[in-house]
PDB file of N, CA and C in Angstrom:
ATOM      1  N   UNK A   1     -21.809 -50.012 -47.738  1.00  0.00           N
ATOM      2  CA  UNK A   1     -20.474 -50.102 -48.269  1.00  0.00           C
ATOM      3  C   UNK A   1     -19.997 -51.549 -48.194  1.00  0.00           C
ATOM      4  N   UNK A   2     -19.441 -52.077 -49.141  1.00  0.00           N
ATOM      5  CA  UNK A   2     -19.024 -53.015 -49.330  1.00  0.00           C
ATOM      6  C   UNK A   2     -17.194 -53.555 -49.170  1.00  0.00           C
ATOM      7  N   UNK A   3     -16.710 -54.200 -48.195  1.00  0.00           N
ATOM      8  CA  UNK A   3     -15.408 -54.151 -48.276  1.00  0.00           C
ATOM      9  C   UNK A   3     -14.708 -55.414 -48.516  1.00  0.00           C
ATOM     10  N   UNK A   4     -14.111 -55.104 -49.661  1.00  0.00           N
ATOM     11  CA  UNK A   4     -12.964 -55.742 -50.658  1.00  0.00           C
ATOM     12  C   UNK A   4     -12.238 -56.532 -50.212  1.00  0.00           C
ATOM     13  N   UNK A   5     -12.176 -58.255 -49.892  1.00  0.00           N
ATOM     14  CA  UNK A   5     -11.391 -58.943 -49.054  1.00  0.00           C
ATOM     15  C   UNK A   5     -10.372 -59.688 -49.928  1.00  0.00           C
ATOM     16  N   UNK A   6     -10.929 -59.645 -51.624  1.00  0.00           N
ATOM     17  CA  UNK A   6      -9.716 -60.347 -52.140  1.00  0.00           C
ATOM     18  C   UNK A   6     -10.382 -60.150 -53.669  1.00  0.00           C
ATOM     19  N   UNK A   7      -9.287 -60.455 -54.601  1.00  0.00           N
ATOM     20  CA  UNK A   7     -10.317 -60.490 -56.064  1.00  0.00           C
ATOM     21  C   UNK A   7     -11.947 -61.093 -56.484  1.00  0.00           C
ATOM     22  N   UNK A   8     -12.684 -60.699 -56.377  1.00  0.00           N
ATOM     23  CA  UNK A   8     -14.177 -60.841 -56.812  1.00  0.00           C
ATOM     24  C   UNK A   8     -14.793 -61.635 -55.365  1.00  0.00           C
ATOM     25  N   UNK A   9     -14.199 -60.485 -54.142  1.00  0.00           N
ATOM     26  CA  UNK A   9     -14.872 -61.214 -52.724  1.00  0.00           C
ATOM     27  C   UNK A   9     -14.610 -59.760 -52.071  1.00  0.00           C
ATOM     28  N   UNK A  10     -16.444 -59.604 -51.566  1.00  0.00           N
ATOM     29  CA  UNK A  10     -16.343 -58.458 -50.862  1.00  0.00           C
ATOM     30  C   UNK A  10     -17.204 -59.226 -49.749  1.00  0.00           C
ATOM     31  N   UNK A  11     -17.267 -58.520 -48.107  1.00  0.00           N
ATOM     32  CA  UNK A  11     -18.096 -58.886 -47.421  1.00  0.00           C
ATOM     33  C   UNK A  11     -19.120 -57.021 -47.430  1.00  0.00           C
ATOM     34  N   UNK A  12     -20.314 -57.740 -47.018  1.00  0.00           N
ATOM     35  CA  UNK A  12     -21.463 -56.650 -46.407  1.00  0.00           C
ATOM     36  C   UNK A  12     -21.835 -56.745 -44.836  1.00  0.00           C
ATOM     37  N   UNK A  13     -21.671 -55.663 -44.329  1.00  0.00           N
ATOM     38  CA  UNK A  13     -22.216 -55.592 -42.863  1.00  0.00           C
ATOM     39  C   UNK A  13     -23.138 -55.135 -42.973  1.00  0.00           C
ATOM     40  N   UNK A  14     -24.447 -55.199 -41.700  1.00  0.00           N
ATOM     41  CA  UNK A  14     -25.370 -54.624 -41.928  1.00  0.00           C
ATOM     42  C   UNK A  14     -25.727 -54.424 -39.970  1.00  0.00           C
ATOM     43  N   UNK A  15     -25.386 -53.680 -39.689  1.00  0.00           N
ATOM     44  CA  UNK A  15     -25.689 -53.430 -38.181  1.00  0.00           C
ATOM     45  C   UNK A  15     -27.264 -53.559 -37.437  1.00  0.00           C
ATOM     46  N   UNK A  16     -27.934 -54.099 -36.588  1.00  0.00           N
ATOM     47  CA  UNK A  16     -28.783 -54.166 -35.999  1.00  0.00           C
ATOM     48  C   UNK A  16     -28.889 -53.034 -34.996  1.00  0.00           C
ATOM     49  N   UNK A  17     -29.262 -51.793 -34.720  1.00  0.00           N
ATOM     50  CA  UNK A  17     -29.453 -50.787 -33.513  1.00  0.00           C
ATOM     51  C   UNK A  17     -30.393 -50.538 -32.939  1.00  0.00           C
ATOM     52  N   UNK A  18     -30.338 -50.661 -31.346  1.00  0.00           N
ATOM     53  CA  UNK A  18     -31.558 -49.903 -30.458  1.00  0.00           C
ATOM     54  C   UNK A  18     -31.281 -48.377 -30.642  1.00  0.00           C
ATOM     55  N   UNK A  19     -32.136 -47.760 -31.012  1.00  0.00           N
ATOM     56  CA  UNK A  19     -32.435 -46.750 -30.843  1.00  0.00           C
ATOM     57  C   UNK A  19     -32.869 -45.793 -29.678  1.00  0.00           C
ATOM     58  N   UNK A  20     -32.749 -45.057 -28.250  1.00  0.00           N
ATOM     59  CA  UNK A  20     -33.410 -44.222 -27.283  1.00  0.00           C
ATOM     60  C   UNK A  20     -34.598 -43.577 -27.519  1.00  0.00           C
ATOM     61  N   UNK A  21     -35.720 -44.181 -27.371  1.00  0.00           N
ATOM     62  CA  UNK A  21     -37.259 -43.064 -27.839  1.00  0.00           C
ATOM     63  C   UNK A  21     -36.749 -41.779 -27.955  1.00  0.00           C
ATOM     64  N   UNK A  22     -37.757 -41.122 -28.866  1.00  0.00           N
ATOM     65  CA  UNK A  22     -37.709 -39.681 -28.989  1.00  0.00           C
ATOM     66  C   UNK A  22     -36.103 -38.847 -28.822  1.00  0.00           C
ATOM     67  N   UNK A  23     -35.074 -39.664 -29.371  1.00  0.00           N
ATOM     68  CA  UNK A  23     -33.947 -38.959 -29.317  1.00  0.00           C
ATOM     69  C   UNK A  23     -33.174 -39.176 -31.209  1.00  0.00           C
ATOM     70  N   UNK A  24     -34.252 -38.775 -31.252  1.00  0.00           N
ATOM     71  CA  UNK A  24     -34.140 -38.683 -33.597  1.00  0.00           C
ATOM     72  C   UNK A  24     -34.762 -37.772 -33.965  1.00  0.00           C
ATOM     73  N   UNK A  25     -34.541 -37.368 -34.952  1.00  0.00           N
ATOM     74  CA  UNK A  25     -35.471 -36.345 -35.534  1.00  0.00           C
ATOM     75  C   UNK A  25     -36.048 -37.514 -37.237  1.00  0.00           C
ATOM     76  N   UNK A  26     -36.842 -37.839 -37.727  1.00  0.00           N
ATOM     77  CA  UNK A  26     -37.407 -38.669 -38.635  1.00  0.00           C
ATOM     78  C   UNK A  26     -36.580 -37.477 -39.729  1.00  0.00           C
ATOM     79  N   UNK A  27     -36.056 -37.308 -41.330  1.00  0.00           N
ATOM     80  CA  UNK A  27     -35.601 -36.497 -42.148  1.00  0.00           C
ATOM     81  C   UNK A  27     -36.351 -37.339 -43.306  1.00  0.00           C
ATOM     82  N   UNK A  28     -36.569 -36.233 -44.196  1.00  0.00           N
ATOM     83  CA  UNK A  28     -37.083 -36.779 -45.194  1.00  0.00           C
ATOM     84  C   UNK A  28     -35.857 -37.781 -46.222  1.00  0.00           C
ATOM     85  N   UNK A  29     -36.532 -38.322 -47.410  1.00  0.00           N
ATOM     86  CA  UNK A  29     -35.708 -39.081 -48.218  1.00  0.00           C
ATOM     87  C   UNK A  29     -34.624 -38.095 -49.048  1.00  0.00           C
ATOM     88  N   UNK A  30     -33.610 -38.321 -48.620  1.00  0.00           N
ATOM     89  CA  UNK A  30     -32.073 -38.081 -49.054  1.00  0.00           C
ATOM     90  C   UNK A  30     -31.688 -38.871 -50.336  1.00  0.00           C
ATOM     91  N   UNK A  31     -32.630 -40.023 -50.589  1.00  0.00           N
ATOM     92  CA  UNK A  31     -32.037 -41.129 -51.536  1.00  0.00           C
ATOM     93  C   UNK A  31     -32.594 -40.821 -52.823  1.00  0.00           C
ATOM     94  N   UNK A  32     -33.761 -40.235 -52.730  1.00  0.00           N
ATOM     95  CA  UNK A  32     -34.800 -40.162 -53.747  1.00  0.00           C
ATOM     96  C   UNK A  32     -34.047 -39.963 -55.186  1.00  0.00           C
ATOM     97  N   UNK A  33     -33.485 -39.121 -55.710  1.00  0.00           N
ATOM     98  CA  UNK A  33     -32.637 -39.130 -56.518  1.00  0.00           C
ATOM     99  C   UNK A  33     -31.520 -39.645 -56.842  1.00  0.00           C
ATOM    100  N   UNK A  34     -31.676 -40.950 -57.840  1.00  0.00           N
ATOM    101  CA  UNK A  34     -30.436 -41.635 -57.682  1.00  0.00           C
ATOM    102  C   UNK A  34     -30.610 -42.504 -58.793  1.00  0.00           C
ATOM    103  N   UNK A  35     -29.601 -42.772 -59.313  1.00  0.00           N
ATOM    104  CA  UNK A  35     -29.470 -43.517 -60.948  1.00  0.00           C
ATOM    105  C   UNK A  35     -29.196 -45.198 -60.479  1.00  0.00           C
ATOM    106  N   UNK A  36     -29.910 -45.090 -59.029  1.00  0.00           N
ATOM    107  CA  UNK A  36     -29.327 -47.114 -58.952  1.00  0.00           C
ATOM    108  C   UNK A  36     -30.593 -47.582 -58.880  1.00  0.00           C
ATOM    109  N   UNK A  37     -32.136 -47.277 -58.723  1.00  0.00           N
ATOM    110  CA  UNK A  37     -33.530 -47.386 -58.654  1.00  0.00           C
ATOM    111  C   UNK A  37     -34.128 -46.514 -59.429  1.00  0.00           C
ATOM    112  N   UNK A  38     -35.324 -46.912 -59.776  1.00  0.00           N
ATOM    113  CA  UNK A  38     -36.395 -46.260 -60.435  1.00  0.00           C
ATOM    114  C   UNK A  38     -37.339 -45.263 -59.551  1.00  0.00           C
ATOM    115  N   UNK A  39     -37.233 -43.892 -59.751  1.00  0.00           N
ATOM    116  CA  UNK A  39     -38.079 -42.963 -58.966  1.00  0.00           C
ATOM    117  C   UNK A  39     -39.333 -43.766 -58.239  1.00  0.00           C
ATOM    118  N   UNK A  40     -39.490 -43.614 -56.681  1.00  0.00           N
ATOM    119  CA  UNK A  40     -40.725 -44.118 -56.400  1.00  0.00           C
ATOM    120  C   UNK A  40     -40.521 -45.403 -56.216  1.00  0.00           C
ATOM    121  N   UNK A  41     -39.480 -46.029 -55.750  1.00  0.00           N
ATOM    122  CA  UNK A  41     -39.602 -47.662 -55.505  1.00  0.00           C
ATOM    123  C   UNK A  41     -39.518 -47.521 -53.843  1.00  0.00           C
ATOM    124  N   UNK A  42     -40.315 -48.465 -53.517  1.00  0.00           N
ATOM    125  CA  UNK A  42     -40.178 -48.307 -51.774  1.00  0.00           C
ATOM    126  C   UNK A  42     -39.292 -49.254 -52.022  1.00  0.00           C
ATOM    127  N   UNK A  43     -38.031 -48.425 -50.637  1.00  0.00           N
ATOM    128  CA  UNK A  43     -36.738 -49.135 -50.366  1.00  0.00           C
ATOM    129  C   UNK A  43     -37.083 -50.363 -49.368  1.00  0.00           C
ATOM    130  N   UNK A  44     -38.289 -50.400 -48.442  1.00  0.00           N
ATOM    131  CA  UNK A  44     -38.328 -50.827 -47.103  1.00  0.00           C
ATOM    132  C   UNK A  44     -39.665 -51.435 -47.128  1.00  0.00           C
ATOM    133  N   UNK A  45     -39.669 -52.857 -47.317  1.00  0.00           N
ATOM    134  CA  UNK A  45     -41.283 -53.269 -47.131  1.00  0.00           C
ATOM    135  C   UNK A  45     -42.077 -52.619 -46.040  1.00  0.00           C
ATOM    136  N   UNK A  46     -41.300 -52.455 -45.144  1.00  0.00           N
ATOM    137  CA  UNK A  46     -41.839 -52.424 -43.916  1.00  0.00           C
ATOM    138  C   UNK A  46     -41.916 -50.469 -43.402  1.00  0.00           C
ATOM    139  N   UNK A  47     -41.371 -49.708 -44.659  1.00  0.00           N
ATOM    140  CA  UNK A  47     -41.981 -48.538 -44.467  1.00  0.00           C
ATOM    141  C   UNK A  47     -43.024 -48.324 -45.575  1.00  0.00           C
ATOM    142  N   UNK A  48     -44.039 -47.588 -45.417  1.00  0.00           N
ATOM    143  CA  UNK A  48     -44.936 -47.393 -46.463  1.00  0.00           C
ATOM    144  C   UNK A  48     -44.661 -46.830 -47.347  1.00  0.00           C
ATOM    145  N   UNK A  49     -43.694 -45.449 -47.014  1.00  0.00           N
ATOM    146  CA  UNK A  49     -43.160 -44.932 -48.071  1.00  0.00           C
ATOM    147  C   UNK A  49     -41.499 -44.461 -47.718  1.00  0.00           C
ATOM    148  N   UNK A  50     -40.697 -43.718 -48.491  1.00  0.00           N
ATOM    149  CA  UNK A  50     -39.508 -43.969 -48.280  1.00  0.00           C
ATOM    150  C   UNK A  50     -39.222 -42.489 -47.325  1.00  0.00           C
ATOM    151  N   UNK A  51     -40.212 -41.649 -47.042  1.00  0.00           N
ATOM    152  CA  UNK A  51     -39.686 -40.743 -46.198  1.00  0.00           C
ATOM    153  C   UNK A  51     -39.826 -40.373 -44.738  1.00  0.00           C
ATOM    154  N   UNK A  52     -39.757 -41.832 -44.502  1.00  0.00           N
ATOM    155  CA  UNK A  52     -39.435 -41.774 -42.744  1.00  0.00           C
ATOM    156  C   UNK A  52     -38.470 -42.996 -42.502  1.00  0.00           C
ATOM    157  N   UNK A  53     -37.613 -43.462 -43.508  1.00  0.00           N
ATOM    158  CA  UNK A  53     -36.373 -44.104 -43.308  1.00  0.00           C
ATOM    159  C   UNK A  53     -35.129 -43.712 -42.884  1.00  0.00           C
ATOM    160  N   UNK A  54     -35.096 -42.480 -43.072  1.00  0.00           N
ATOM    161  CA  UNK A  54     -33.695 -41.480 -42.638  1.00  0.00           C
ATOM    162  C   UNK A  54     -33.918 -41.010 -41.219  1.00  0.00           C
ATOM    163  N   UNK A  55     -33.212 -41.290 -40.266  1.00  0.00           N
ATOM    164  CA  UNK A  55     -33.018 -41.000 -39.078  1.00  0.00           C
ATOM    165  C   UNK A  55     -32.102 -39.805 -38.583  1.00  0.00           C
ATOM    166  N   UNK A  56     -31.976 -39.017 -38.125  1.00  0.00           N
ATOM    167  CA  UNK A  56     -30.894 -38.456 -37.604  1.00  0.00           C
ATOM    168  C   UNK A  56     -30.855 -37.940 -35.930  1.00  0.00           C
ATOM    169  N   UNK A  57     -29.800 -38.308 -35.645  1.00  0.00           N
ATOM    170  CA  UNK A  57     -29.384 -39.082 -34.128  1.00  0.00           C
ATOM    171  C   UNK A  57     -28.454 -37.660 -33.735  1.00  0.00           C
ATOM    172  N   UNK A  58     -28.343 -37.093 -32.653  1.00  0.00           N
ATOM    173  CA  UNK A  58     -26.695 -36.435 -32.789  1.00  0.00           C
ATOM    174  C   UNK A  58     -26.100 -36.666 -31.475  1.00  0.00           C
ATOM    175  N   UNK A  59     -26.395 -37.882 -30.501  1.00  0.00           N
ATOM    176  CA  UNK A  59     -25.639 -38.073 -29.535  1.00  0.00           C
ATOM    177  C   UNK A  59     -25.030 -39.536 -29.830  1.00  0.00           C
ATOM    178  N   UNK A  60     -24.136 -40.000 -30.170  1.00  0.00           N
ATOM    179  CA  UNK A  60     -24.001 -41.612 -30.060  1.00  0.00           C
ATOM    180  C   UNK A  60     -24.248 -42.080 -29.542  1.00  0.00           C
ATOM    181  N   UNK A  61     -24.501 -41.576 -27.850  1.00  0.00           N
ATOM    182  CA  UNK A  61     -24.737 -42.815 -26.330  1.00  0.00           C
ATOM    183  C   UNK A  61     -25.979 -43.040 -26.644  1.00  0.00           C
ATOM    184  N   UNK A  62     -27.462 -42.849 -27.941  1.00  0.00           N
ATOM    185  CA  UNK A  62     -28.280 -42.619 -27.722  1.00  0.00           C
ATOM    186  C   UNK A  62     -28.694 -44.221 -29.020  1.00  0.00           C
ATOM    187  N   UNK A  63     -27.830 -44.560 -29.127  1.00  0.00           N
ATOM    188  CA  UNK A  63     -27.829 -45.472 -30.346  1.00  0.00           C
ATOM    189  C   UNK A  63     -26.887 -46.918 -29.881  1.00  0.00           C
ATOM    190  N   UNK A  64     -27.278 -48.183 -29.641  1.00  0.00           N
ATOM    191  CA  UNK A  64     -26.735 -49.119 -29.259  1.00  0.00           C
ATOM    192  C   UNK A  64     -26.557 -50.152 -30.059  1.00  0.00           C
ATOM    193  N   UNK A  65     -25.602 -50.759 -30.897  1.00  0.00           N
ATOM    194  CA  UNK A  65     -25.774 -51.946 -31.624  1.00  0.00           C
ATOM    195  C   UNK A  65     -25.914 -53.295 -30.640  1.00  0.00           C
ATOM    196  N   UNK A  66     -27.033 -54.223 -31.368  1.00  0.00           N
ATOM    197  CA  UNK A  66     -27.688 -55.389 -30.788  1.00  0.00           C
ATOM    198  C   UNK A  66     -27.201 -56.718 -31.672  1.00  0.00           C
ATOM    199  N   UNK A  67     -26.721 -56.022 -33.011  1.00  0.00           N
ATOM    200  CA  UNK A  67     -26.786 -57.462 -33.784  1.00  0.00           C
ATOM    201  C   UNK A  67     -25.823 -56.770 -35.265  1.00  0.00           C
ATOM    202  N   UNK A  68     -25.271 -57.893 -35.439  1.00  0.00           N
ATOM    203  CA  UNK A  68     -24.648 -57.413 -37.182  1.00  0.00           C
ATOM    204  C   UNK A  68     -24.727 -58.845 -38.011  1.00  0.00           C
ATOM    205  N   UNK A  69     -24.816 -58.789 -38.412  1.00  0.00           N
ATOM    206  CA  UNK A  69     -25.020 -59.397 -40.020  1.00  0.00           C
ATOM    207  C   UNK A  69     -24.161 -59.324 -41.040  1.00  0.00           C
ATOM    208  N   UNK A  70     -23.683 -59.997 -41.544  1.00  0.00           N
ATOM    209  CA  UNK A  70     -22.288 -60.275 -42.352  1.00  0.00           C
ATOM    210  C   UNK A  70     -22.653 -61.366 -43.448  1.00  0.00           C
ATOM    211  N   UNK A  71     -22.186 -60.534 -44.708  1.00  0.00           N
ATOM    212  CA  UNK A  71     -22.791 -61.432 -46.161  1.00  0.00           C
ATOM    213  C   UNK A  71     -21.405 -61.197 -47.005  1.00  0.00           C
ATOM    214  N   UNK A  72     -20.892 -62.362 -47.612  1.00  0.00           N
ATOM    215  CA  UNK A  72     -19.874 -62.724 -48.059  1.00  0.00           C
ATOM    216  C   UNK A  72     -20.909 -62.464 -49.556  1.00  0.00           C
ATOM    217  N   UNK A  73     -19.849 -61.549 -50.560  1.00  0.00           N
ATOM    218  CA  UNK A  73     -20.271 -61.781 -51.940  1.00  0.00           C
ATOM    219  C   UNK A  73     -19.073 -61.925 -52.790  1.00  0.00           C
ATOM    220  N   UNK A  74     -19.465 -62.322 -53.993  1.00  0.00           N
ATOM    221  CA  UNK A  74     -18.536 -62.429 -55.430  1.00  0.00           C
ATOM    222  C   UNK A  74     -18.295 -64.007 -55.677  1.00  0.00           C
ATOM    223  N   UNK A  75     -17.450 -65.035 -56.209  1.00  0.00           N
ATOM    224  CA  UNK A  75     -17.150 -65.787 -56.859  1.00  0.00           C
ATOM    225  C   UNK A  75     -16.732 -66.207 -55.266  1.00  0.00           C
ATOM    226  N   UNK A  76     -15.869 -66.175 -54.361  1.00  0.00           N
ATOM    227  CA  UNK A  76     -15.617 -66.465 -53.112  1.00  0.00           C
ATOM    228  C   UNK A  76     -17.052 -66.914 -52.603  1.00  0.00           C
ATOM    229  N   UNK A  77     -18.005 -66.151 -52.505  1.00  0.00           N
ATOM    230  CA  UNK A  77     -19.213 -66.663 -51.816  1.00  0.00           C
ATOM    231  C   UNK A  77     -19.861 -67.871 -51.601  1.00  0.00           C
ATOM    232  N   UNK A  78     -20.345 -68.209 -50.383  1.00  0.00           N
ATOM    233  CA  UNK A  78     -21.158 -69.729 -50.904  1.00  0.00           C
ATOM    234  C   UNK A  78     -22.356 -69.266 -50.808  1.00  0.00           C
ATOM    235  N   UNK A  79     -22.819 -69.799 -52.146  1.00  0.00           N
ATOM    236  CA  UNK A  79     -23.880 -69.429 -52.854  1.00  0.00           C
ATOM    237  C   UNK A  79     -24.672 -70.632 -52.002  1.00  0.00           C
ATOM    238  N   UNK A  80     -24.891 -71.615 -51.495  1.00  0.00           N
ATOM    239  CA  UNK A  80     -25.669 -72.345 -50.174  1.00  0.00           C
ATOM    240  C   UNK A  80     -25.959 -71.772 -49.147  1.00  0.00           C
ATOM    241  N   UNK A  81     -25.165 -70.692 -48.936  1.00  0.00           N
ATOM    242  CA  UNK A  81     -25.564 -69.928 -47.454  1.00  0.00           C
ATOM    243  C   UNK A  81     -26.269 -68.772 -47.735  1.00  0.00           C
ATOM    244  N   UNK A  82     -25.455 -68.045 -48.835  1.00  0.00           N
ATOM    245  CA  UNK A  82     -25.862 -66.334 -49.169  1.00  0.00           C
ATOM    246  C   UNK A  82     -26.390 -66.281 -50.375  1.00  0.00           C
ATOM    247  N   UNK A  83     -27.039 -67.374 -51.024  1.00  0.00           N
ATOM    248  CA  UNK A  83     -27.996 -67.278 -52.324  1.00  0.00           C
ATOM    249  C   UNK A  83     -27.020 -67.170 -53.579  1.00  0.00           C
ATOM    250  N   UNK A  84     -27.751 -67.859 -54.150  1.00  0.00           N
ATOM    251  CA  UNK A  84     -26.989 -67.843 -56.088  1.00  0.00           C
ATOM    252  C   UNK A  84     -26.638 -66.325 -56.046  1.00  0.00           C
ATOM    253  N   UNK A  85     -27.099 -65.253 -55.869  1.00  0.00           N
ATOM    254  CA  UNK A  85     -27.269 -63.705 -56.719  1.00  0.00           C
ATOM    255  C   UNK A  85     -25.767 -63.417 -56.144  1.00  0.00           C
ATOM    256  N   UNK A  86     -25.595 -63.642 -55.120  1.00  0.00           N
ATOM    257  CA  UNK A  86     -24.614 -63.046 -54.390  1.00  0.00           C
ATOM    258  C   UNK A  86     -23.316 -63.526 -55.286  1.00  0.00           C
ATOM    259  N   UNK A  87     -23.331 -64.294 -55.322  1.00  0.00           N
ATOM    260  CA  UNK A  87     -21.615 -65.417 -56.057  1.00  0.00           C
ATOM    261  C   UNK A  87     -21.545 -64.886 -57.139  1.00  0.00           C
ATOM    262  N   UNK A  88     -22.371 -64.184 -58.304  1.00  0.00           N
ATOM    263  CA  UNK A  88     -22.630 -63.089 -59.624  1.00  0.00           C
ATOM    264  C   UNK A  88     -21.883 -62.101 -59.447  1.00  0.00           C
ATOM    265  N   UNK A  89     -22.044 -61.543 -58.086  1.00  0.00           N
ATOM    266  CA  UNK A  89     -21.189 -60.383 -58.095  1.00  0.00           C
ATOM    267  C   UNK A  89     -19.965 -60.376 -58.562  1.00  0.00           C
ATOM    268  N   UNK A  90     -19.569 -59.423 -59.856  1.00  0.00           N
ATOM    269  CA  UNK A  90     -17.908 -59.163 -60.154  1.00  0.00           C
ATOM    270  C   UNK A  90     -18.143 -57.689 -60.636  1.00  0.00           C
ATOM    271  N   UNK A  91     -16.717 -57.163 -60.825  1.00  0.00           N
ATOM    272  CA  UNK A  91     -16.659 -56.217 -61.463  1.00  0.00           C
ATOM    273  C   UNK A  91     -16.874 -56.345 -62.414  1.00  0.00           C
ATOM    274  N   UNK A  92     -17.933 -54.808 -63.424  1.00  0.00           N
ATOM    275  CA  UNK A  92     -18.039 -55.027 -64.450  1.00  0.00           C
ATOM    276  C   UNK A  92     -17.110 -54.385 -65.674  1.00  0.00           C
ATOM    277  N   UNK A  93     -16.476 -54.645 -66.679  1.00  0.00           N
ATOM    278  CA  UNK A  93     -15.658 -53.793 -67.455  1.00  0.00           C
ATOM    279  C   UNK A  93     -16.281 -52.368 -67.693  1.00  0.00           C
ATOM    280  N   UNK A  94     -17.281 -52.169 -67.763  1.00  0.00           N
ATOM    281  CA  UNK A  94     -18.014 -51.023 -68.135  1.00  0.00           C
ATOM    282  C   UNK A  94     -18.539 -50.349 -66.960  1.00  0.00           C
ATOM    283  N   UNK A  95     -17.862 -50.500 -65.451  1.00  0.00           N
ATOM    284  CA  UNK A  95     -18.051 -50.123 -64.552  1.00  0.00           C
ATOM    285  C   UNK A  95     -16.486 -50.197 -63.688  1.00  0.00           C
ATOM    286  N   UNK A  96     -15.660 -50.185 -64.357  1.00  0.00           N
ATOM    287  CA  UNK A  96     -14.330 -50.468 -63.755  1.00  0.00           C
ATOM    288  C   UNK A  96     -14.040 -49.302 -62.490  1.00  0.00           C
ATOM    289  N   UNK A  97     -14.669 -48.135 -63.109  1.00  0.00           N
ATOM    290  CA  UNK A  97     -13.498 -47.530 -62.056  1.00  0.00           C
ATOM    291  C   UNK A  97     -15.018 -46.843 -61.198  1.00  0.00           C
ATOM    292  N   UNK A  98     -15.814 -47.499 -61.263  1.00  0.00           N
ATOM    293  CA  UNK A  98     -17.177 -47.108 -60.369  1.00  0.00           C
ATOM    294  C   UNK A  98     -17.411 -48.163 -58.974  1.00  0.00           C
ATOM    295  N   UNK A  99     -17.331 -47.276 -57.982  1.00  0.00           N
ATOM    296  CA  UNK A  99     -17.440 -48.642 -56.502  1.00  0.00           C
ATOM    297  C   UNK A  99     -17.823 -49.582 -56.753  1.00  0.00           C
ATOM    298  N   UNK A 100     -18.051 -51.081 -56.371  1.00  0.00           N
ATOM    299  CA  UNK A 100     -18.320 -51.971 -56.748  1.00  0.00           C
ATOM    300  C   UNK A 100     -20.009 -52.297 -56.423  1.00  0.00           C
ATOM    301  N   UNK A 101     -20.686 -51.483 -55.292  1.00  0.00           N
ATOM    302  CA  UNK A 101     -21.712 -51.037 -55.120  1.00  0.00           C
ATOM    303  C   UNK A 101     -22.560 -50.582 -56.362  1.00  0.00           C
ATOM    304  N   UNK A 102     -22.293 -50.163 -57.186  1.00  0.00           N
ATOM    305  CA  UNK A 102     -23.205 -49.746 -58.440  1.00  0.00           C
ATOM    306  C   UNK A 102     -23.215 -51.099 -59.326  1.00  0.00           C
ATOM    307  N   UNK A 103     -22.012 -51.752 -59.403  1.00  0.00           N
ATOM    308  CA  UNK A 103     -22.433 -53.552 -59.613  1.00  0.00           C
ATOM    309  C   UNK A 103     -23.512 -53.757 -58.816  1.00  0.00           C
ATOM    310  N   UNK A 104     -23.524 -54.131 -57.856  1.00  0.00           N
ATOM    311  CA  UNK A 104     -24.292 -54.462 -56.724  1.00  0.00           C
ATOM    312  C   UNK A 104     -25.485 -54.149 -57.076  1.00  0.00           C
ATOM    313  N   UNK A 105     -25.892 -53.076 -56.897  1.00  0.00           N
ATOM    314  CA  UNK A 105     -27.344 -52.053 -57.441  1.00  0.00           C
ATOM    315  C   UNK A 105     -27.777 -52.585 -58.675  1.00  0.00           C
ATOM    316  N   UNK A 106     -26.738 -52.865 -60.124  1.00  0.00           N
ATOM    317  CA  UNK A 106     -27.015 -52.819 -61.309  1.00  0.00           C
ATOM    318  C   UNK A 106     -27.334 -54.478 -61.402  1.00  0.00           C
ATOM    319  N   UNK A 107     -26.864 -55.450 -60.785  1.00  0.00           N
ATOM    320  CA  UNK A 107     -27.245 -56.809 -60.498  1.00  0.00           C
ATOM    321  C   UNK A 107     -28.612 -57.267 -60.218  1.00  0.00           C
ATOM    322  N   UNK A 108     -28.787 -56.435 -58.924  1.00  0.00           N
ATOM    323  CA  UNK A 108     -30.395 -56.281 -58.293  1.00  0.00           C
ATOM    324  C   UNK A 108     -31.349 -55.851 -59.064  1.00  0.00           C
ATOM    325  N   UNK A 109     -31.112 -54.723 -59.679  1.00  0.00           N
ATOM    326  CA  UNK A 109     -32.052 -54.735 -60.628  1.00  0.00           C
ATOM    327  C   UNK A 109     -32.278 -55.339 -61.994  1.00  0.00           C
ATOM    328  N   UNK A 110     -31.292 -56.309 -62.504  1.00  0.00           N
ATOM    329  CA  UNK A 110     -31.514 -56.893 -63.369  1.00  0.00           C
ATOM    330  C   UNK A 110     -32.498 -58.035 -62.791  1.00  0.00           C
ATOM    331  N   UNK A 111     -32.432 -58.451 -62.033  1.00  0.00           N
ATOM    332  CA  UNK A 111     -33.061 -59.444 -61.117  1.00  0.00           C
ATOM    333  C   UNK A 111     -34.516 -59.665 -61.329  1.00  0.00           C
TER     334      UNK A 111
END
């Protein structure tokens, strides 16, 4: 999710978490169907395939954040820190009343 700090400036968080061994259950892919990727694209270099990316946790004490990550996008952005692609981001007229996230998605894959 992306949150809206001013006209054509959103920031992105992205949380870093320790996880407690063996206190997850692995769920299959939830994402698989979805009009922002092409069926079959691995989301995660670093998974082989996309159905052991979904985690599900059901104690919170069992989940610790270590690190967050914060990316400034839209026309606000500095494109020196957070890359040319990012400062692109705007709303699109033909996406007006769609989260600004499906920009986002529809950007990347023009890419």
């Amino acid at each position: 999710t992306l949150l809206q700090l001013g006209p054509d400036h959103w920031v992105q968080f992205v949380f870093k978490v320790r996880v407690k061994p063996y206190s997850f259950k692995v769920q299959g892919n939830t994402l698989s169907s979805s009009n922002h990727w092409e069926s079959g694209l691995q989301l995660d270099p670093n998974f082989e395939h996309n159905e052991s990316l979904e985690w599900v946790i059901e104690r919170s004490k069992d989940v610790m954040v270590v690190g967050l990550m914060m990316r400034s996008l839209g026309a606000a952005a500095d494109s020196s820190m957070f890359g040319e692609v990012v400062a692109q981001l705007a709303i699109r007229p033909s996406m007006s009343k769609a989260p600004i996230e499906y920009a986002w998605t529809a950007l990347l894959r023009e890419r």
